[in-house]
Protein backbone atom coordinates (compact mmCIF):
# COMPACT_ATOMS: atom_id res chain seq x y z
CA UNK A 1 121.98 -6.22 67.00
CA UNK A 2 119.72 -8.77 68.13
CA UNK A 3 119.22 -9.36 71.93
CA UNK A 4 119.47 -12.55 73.83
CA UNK A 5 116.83 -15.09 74.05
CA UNK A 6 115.04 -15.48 77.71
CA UNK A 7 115.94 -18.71 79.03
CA UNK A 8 113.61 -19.71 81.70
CA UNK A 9 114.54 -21.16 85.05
CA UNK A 10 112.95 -23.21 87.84
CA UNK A 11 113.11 -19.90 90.20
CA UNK A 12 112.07 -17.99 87.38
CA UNK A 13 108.43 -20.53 86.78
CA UNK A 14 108.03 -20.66 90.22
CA UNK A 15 107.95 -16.80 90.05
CA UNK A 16 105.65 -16.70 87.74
CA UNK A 17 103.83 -19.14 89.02
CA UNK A 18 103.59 -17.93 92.34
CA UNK A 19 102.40 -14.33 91.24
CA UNK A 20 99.73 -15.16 88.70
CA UNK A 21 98.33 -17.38 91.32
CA UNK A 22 97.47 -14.53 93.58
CA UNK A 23 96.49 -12.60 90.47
CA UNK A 24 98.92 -10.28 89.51
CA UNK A 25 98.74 -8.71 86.28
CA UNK A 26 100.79 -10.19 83.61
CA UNK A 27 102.63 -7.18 82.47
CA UNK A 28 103.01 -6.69 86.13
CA UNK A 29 105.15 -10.33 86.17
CA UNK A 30 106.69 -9.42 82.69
CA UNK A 31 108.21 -6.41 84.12
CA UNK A 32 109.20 -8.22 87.48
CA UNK A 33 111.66 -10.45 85.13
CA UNK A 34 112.23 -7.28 83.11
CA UNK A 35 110.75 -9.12 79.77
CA UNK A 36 108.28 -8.37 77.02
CA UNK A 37 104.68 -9.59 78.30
CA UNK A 38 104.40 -11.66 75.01
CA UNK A 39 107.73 -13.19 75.84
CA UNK A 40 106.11 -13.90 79.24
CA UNK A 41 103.59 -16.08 77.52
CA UNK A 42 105.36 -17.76 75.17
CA UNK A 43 108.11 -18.91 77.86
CA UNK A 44 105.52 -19.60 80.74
CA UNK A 45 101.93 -20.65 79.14
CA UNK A 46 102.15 -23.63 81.17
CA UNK A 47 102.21 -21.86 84.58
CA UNK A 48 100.25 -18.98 83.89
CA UNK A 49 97.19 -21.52 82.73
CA UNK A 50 98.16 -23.69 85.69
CA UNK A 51 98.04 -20.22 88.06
CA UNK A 52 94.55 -19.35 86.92
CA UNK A 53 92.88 -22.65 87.36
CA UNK A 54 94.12 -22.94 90.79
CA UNK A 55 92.93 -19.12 91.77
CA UNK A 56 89.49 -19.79 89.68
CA UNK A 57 89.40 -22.70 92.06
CA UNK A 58 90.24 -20.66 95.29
CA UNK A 59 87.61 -18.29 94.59
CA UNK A 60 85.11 -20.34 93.04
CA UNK A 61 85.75 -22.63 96.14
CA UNK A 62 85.01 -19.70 98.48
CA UNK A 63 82.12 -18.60 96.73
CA UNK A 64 80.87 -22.03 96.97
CA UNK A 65 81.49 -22.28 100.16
CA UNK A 66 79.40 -18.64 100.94
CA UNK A 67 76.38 -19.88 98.75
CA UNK A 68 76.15 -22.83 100.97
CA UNK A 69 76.08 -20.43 104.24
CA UNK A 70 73.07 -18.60 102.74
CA UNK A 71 75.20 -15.71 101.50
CA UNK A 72 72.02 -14.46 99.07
CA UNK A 73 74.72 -12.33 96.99
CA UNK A 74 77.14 -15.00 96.25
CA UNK A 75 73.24 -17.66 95.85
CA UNK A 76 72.66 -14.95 92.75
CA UNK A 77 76.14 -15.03 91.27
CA UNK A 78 76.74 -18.43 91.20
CA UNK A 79 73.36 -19.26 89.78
CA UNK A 80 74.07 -16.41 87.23
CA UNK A 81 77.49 -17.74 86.12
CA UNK A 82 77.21 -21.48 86.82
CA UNK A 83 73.61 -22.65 86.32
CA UNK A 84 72.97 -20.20 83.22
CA UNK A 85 70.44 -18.46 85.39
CA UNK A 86 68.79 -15.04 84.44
CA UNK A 87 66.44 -11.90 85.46
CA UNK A 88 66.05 -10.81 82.10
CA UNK A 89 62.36 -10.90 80.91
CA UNK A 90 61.27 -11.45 77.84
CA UNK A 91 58.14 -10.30 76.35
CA UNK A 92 56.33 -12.62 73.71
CA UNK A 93 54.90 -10.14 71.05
CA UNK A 94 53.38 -13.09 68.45
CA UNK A 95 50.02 -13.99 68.08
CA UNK A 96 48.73 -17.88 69.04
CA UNK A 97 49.53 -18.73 65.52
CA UNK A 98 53.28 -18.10 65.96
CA UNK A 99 53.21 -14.80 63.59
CA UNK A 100 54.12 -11.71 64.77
CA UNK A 101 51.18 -8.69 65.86
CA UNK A 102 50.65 -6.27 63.41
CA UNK A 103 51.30 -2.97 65.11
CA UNK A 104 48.29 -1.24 65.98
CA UNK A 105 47.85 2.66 64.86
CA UNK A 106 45.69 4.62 66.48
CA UNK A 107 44.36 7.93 64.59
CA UNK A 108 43.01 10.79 66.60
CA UNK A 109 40.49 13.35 64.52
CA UNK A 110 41.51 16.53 65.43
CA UNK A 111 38.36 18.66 66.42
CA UNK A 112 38.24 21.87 64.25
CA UNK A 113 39.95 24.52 65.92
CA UNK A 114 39.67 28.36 65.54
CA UNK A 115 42.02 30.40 66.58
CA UNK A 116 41.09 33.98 67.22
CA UNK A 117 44.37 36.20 66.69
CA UNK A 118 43.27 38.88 68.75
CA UNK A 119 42.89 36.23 71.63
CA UNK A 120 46.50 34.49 71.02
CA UNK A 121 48.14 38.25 71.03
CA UNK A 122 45.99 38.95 74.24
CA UNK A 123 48.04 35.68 75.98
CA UNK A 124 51.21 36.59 74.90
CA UNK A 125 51.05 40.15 76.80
């Protein structure tokens, strides 16, 4: 027995629409029209991509918007996601000619040790 196809409406885009623009989950919206979440994307890939580009632009805008106003937080994270920018340091191990440094081994000479048994039992008690 197969089921009937989901036929979309304008009150049922507008919905959607509406829902993933402020975010909600899209199971969340799948379950609100009481269909599969795959069926939800096939049916309404227009809206959902239109729903995130407008709240990516809300909230990019109001980021923005805080950089500008000397928020140091939202300074970091936009140079972080928009301009590429980075704290990570990287430390240059080659030599002048491009080649890598060999690693260096250091060897320690033990000094001759004698150990007096009667001493190491007097320690342990």
């Amino acid at each position: 027995m197969s089921r009937n196809p989901h036929k979309p409406t304008k009150e049922s885009r507008q919905l959607v629409q509406l829902h993933a623009t402020v975010g909600t989950r899209q199971d969340t919206i799948a379950s609100i029209l009481e269909i599969d979440p795959k069926t939800l994307r096939k049916y309404y890939k227009a809206e959902l991509e239109q729903a995130n580009a407008k709240a990516n632009a809300t909230i990019g805008g109001a980021l923005f918007n805080k950089a500008k106003d000397g928020d140091t937080a939202a300074m970091i994270f936009w140079m972080k996601t928009q301009a590429k920018w980075s704290e990570r340091h990287e430390v240059d191990h080659s030599s002048s000619d491009g080649t890598m440094v060999p690693d260096t081994i250091i060897i320690r000479a033990a000094e001759d040790i004698h150990i007096d048994e009667a001493d190491d039992e007097e320690r342990l008690h």
